[in-house]
C-alpha atoms as a PDB file:
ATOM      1  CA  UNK A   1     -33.708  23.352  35.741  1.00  0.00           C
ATOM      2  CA  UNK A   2     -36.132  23.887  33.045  1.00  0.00           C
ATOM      3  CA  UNK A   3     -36.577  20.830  30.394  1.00  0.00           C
ATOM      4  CA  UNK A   4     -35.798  22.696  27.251  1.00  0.00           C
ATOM      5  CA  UNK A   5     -32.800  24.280  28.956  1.00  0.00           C
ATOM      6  CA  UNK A   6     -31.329  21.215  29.810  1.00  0.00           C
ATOM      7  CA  UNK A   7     -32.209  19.404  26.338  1.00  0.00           C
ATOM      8  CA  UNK A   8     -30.182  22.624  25.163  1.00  0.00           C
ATOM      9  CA  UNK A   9     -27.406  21.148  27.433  1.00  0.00           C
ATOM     10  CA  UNK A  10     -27.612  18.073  26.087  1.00  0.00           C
ATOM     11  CA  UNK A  11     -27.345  19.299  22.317  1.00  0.00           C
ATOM     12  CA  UNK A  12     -24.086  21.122  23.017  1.00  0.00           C
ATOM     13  CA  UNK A  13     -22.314  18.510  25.140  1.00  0.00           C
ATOM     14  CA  UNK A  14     -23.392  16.247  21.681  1.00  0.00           C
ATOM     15  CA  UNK A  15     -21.629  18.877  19.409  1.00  0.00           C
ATOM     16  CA  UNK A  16     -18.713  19.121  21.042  1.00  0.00           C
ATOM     17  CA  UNK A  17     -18.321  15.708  21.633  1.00  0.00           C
ATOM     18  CA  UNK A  18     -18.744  14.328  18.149  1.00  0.00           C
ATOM     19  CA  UNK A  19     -16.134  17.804  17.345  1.00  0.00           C
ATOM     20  CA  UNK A  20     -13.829  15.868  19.500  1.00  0.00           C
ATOM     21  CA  UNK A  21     -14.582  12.500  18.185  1.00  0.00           C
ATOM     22  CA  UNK A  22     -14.076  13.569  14.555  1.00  0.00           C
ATOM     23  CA  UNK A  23     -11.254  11.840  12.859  1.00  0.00           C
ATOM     24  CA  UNK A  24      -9.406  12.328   9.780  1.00  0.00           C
ATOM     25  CA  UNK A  25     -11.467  10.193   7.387  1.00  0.00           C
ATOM     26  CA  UNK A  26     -14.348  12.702   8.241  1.00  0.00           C
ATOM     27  CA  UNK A  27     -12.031  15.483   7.276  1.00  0.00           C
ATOM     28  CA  UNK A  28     -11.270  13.801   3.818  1.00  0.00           C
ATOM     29  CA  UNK A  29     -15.149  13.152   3.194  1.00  0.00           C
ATOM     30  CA  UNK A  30     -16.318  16.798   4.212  1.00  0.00           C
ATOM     31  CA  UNK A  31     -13.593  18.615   2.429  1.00  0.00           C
ATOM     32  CA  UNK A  32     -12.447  16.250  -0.311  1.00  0.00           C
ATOM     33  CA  UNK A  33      -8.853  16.691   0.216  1.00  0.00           C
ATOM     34  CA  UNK A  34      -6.211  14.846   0.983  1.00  0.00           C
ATOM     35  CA  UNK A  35      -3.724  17.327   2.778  1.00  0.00           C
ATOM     36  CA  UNK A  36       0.076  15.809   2.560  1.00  0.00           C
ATOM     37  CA  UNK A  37       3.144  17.356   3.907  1.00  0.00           C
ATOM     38  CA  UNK A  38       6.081  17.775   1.617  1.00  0.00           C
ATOM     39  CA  UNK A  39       9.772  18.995   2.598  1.00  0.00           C
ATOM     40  CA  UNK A  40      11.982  20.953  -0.145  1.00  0.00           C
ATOM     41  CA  UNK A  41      15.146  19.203   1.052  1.00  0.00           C
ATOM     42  CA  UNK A  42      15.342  16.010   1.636  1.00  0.00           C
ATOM     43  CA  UNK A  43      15.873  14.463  -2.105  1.00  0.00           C
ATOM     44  CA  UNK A  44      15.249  11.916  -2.560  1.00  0.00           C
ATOM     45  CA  UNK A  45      12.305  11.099  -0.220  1.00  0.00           C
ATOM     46  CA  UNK A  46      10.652  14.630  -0.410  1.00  0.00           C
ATOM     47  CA  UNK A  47      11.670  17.698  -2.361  1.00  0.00           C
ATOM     48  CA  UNK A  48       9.997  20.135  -5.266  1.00  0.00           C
ATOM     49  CA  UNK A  49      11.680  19.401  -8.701  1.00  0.00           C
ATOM     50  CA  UNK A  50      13.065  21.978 -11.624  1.00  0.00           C
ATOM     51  CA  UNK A  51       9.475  22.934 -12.114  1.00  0.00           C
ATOM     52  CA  UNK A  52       8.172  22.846  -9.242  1.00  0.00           C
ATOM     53  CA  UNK A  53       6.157  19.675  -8.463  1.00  0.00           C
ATOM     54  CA  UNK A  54       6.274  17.786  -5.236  1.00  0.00           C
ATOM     55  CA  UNK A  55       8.148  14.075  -6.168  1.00  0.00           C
ATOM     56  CA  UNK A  56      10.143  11.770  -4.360  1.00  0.00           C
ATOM     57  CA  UNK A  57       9.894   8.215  -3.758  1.00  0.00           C
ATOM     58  CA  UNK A  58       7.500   8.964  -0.277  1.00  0.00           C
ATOM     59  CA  UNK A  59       5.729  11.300  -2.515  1.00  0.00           C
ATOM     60  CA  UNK A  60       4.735   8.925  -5.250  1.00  0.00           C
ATOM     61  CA  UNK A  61       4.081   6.791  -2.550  1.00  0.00           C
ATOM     62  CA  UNK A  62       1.305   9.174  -0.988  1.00  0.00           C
ATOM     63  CA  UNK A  63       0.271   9.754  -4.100  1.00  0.00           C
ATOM     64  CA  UNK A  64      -0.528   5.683  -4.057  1.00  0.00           C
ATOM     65  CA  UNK A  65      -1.828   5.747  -1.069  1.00  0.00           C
ATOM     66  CA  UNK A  66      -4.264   8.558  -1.985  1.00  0.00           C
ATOM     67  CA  UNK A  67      -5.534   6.481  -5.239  1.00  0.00           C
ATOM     68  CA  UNK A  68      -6.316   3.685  -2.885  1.00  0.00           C
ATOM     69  CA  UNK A  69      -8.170   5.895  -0.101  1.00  0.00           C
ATOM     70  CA  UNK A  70      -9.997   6.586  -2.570  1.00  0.00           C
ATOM     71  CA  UNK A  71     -11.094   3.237  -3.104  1.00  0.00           C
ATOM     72  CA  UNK A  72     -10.958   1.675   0.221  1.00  0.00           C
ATOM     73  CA  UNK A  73     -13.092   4.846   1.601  1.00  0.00           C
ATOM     74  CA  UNK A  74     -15.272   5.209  -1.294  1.00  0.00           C
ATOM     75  CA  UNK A  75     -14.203   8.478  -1.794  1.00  0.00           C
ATOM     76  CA  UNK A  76     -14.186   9.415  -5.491  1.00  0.00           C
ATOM     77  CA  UNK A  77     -14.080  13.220  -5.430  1.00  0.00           C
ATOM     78  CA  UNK A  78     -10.861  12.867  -3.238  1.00  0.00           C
ATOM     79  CA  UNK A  79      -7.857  15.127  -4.223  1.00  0.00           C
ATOM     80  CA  UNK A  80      -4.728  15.886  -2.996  1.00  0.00           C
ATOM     81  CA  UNK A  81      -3.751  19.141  -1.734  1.00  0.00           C
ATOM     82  CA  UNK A  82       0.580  19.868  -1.309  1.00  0.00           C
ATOM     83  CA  UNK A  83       1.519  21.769   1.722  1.00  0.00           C
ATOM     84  CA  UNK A  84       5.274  22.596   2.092  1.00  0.00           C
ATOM     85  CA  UNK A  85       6.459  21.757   5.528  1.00  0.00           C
ATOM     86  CA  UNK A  86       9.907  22.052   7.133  1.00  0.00           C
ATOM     87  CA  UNK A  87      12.163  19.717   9.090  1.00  0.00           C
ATOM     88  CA  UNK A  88      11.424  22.101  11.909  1.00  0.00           C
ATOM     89  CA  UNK A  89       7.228  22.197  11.572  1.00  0.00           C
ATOM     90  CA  UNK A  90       6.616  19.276   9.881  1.00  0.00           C
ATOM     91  CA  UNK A  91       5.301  17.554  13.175  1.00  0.00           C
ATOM     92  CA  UNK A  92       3.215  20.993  14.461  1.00  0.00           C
ATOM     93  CA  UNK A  93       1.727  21.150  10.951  1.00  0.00           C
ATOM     94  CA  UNK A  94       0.212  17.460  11.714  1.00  0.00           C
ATOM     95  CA  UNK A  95      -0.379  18.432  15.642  1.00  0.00           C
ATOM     96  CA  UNK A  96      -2.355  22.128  14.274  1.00  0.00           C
ATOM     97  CA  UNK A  97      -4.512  19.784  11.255  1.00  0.00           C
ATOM     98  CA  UNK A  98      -2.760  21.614   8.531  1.00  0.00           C
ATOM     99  CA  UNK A  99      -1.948  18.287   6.822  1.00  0.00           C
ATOM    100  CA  UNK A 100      -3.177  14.725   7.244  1.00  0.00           C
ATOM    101  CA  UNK A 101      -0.266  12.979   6.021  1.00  0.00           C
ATOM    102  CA  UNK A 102       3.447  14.142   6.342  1.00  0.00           C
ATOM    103  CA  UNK A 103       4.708  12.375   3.265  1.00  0.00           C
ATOM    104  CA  UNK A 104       9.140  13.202   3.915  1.00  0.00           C
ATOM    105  CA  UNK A 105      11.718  11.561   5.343  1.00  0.00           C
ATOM    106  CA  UNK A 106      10.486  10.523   8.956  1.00  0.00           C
ATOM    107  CA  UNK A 107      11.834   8.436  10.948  1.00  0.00           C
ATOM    108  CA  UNK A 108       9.844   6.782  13.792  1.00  0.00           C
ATOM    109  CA  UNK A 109      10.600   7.235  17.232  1.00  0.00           C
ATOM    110  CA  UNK A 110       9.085   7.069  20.952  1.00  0.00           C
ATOM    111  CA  UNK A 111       9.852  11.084  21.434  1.00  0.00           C
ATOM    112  CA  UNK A 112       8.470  11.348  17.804  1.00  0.00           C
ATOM    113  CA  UNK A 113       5.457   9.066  18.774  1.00  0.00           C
ATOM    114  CA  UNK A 114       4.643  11.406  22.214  1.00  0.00           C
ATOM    115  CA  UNK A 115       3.583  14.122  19.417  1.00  0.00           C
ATOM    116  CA  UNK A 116       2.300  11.759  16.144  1.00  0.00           C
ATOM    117  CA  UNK A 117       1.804   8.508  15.238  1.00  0.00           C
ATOM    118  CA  UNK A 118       3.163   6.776  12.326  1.00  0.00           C
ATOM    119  CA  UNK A 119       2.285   4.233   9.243  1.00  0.00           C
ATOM    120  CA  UNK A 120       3.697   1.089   9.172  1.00  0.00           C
ATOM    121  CA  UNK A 121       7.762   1.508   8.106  1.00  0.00           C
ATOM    122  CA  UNK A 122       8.493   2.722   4.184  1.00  0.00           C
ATOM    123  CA  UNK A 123      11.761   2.690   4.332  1.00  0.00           C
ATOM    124  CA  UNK A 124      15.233   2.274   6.681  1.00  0.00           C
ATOM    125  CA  UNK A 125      18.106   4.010   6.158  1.00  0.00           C
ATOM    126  CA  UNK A 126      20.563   5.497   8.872  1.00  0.00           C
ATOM    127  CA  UNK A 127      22.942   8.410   9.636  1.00  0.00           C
ATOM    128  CA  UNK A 128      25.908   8.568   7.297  1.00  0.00           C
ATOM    129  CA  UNK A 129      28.995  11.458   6.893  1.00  0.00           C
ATOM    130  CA  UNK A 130      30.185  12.933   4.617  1.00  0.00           C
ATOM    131  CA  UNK A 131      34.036  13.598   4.767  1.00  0.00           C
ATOM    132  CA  UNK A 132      36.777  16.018   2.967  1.00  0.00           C
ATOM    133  CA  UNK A 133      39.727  13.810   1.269  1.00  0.00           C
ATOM    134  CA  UNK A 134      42.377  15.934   2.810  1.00  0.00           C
ATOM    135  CA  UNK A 135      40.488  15.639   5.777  1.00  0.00           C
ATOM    136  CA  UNK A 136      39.356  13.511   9.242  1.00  0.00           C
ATOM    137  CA  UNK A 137      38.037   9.856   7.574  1.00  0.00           C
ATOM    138  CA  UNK A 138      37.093   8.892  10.576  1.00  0.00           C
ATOM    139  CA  UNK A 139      35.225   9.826  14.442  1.00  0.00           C
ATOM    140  CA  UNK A 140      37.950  10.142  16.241  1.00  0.00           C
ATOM    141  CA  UNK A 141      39.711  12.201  14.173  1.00  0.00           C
ATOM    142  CA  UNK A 142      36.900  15.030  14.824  1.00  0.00           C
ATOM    143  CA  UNK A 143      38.465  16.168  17.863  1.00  0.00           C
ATOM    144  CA  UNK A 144      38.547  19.749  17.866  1.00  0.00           C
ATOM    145  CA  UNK A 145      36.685  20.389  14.372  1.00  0.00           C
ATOM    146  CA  UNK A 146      33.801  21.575  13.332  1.00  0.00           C
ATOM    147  CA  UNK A 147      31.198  19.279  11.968  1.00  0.00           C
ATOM    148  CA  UNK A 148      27.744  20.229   9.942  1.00  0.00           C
ATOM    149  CA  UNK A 149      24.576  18.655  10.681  1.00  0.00           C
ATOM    150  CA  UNK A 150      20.750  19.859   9.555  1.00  0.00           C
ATOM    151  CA  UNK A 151      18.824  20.755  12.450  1.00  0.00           C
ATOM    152  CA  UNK A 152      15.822  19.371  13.558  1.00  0.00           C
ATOM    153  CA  UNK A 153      16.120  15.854  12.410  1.00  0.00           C
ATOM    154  CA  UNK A 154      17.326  12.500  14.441  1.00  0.00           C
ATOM    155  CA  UNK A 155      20.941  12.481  12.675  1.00  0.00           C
ATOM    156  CA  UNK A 156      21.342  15.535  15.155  1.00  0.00           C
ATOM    157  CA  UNK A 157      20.510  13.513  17.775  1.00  0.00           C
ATOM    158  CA  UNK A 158      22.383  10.648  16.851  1.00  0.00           C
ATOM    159  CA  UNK A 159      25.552  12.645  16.420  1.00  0.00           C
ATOM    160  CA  UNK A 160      25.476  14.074  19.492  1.00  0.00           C
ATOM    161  CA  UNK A 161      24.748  10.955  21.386  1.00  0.00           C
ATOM    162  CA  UNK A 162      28.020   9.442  19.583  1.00  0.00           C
ATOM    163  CA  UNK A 163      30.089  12.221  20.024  1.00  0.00           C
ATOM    164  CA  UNK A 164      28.859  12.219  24.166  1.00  0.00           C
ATOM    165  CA  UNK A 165      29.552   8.534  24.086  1.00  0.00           C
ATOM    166  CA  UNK A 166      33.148   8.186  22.476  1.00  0.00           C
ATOM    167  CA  UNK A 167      34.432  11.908  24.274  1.00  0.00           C
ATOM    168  CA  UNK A 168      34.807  13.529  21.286  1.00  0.00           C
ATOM    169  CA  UNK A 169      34.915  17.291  21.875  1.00  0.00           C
ATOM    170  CA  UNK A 170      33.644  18.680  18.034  1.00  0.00           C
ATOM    171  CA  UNK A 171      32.181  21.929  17.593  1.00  0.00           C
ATOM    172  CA  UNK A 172      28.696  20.862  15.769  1.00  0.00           C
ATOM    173  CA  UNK A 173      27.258  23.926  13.610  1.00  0.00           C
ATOM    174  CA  UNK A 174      23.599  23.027  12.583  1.00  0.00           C
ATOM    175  CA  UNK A 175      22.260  24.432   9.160  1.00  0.00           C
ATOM    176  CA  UNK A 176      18.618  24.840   8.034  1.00  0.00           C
ATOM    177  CA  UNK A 177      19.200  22.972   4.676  1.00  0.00           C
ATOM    178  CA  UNK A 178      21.355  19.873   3.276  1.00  0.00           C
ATOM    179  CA  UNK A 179      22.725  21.832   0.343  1.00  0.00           C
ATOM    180  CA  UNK A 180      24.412  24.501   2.925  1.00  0.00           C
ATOM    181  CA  UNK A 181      26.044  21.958   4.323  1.00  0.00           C
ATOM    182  CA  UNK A 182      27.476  20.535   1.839  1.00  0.00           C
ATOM    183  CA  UNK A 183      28.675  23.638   0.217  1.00  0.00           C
ATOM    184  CA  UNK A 184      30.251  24.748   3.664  1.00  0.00           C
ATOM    185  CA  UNK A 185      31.643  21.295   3.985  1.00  0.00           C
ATOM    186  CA  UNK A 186      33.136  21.492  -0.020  1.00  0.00           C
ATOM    187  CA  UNK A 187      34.269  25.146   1.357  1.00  0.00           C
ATOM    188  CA  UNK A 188      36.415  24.033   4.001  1.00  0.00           C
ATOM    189  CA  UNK A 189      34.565  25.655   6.715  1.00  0.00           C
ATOM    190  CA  UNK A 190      33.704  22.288   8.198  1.00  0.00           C
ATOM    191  CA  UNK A 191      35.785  18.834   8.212  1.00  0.00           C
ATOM    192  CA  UNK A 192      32.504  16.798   8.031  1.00  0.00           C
ATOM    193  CA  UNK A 193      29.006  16.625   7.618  1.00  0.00           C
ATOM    194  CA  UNK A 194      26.049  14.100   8.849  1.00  0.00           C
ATOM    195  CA  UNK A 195      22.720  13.027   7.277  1.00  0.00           C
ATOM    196  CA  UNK A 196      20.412  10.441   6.353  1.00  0.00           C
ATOM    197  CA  UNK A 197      22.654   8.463   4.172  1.00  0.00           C
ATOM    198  CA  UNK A 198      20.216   7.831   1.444  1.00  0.00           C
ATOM    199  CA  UNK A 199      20.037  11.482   1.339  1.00  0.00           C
ATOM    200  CA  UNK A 200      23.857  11.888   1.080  1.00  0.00           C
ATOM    201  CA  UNK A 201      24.156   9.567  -1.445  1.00  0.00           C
ATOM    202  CA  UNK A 202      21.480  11.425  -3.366  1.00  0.00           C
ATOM    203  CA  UNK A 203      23.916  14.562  -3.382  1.00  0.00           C
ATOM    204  CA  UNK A 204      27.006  13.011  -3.880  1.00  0.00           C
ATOM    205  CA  UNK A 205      25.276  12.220  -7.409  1.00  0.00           C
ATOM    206  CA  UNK A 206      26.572  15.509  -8.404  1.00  0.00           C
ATOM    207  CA  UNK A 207      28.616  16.625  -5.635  1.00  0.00           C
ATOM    208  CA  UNK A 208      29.603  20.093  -5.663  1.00  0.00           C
ATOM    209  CA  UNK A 209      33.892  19.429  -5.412  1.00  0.00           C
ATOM    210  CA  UNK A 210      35.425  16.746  -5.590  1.00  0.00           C
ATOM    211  CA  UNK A 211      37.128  17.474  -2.196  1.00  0.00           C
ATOM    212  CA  UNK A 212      34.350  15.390  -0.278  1.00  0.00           C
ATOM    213  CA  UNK A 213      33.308  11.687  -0.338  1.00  0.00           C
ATOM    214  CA  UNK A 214      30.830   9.619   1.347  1.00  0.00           C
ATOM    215  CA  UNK A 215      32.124   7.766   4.217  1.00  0.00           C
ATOM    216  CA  UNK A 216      30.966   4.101   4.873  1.00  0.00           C
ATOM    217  CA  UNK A 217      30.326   4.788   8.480  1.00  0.00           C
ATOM    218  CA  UNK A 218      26.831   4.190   9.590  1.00  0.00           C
ATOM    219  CA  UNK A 219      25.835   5.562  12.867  1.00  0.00           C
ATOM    220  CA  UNK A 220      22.154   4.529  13.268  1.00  0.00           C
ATOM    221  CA  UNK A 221      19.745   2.228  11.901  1.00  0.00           C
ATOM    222  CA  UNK A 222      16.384   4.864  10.766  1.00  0.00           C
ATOM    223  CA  UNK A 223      12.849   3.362   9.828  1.00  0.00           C
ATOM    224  CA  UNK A 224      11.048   6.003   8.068  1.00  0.00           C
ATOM    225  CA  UNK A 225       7.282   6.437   8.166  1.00  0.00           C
ATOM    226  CA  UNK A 226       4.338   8.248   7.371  1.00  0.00           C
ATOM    227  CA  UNK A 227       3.244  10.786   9.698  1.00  0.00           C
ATOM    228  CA  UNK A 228      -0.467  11.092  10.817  1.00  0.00           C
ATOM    229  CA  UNK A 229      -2.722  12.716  13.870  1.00  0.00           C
ATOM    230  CA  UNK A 230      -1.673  10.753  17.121  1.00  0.00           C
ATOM    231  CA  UNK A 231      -4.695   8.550  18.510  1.00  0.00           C
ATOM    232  CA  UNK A 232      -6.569   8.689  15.117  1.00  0.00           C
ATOM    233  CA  UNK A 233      -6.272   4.638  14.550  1.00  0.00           C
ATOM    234  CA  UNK A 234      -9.445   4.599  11.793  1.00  0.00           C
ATOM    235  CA  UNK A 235      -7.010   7.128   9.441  1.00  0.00           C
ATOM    236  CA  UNK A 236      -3.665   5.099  10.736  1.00  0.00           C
ATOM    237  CA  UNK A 237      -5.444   1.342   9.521  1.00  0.00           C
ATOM    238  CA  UNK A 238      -6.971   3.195   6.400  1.00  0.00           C
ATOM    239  CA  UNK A 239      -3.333   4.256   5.785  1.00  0.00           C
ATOM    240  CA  UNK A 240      -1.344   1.216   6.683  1.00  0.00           C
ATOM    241  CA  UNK A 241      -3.870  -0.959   4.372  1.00  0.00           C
ATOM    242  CA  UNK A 242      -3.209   1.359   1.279  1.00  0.00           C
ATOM    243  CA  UNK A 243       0.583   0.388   2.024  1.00  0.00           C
ATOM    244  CA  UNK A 244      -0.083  -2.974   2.668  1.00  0.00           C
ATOM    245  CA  UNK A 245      -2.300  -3.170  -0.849  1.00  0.00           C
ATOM    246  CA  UNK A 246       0.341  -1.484  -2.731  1.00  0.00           C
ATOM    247  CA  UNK A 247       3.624  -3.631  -0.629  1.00  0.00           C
ATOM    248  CA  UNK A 248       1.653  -7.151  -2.527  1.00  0.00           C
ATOM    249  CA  UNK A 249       0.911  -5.182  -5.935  1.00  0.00           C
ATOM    250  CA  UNK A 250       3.060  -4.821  -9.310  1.00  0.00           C
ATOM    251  CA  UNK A 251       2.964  -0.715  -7.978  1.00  0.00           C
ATOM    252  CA  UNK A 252       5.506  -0.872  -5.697  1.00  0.00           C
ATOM    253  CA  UNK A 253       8.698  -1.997  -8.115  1.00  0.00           C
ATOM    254  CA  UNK A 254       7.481   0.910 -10.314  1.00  0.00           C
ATOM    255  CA  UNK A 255       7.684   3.549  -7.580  1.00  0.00           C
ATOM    256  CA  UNK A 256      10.917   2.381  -6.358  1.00  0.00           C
ATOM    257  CA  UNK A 257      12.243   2.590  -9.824  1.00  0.00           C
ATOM    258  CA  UNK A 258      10.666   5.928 -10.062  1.00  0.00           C
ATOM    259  CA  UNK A 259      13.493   7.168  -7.697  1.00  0.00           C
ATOM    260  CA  UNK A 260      16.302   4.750  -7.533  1.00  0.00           C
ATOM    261  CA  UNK A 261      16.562   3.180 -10.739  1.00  0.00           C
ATOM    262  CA  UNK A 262      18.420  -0.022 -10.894  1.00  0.00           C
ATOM    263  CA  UNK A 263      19.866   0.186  -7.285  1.00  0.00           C
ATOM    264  CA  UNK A 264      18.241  -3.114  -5.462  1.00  0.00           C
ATOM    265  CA  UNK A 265      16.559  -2.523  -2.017  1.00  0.00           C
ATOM    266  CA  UNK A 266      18.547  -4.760  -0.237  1.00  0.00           C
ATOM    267  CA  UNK A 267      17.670  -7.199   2.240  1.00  0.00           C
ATOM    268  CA  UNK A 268      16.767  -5.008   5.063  1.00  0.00           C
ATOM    269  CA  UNK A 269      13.979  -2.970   3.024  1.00  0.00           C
ATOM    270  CA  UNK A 270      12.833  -6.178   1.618  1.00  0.00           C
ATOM    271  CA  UNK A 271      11.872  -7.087   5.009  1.00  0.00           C
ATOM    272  CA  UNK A 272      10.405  -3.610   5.429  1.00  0.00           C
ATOM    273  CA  UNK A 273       8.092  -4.085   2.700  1.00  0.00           C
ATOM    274  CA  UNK A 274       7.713  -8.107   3.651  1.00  0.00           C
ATOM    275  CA  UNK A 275       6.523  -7.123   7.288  1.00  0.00           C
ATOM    276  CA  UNK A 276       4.061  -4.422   5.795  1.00  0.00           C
ATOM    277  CA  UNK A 277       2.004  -6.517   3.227  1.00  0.00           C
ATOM    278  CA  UNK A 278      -0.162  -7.678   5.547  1.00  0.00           C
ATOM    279  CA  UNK A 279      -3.124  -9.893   4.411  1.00  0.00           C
ATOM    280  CA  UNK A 280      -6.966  -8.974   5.186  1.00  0.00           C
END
């Protein structure tokens, strides 16, 4: 084999492994953009508002973590680009490199973790029902109704796990948005219907009828996190050091405000926050 052809070898087998080797800080410095995934429906984590704009609580909080990237990464042409993303794509857009960040309501999970990785935890919530007054209040009393859930999220999972475990025999009709299922819950067409229960809450601040109620019932305990490229742990410590900067700064009352007002964390998102400010 001639020397210039193999040299010639050599040069591709370099290109294509420092392709492969090419994370998602060298993304952000050769375009400039920071790509972040936002859902429509899932106020009020991630959702567009009356005119238009991405917000949210893990919105502003991308938006945070973007100012410090910035910063940390010496990066001071970095932007932020908005890509709307689904419940049902939100994890291919990351896998494909159509965002960088998937900036929802996401909670973290080994099945979740096969495909992504995640930041350090944001936020915990869990899965929560909503109920009709003149209806079931509790599981058991789901026997042979139909109950909503949104598809493609882990409060599907988690309701079919507890309806397997307890032998509850409920017809479960999935829907592609929150809202519908509410409105087909406030319709009578279903006798309950699961979410997040932050998210629930959220609605019931201007519930559509007064037929429905949010239960107490809790049927899982949800970190949420930010989603990034799985294996990319330069991008994953950038990220989780931007939370950890903004978890011991006088930012993170302000964006929590931003979204819940007055409502405290409580003690369990405390320690979410506590177990994310790392020090340097």
């Amino acid at each position: 084999m001639g020397i210039v052809r193999l040299a010639a070898i050599f040069l591709v087998i370099s290109t294509l492994t420092t392709a492969a080797g090419a994370g998602t800080i060298d993304d952000l410095r050769a375009s400039g953009k920071l790509r972040i995934g936002v859902r429509q429906d899932a106020k009020p984590f991630s959702f567009y508002n009356e005119i238009g704009e991405p917000a949210g609580y893990t919105v502003d909080l991308c938006r945070a973590v973007g100012v410090h990237l910035k910063k940390d990464l010496n990066l001071p042409n970095l932007t932020i680009d908005y890509v709307k993303v689904t419940a049902e794509d939100r994890f291919d857009a990351i896998k494909n490199g159509k965002i960088d960040l998937l900036c929802g309501a996401s909670t973290i999970t080994f099945s979740r973790r096969e495909q992504v990785s995640f930041s350090s935890p944001i936020y915990i919530t869990g899965a929560g029902v909503l109920f009709r007054v003149d209806g079931p209040q509790s599981m058991a009393e789901l026997e042979g109704k139909k109950v909503g859930v949104r598809s493609g999220t882990t409060t599907e999972e988690s309701l079919l796990q507890t309806l397997s475990q307890f032998g509850i025999k409920a017809e479960v009709v999935r829907f592609a948005d929150h809202q519908l299922g509410v409105e087909a819950l406030a319709a009578n067409n279903i006798s309950a219907y699961f979410a997040d229960r932050a998210i629930l809450a959220e609605m019931m601040k201007t519930p559509p009828s007064d037929a429905i109620k949010l239960s107490d019932i809790v049927m899982s305990v949800e970190p949420y996190g930010l989603g990034l490229r799985r294996g990319d742990e330069d991008f994953r410590l950038a990220v989780d050091r931007a939370l950890a900067e903004i978890y011991r700064s006088s930012e993170l009352p302000k964006i929590y405000r931003a979204t819940f007002g007055s409502q405290p964390p409580g003690s369990m998102l405390e320690a979410i926050y506590l177990q994310g400010a790392l020090s340097e």
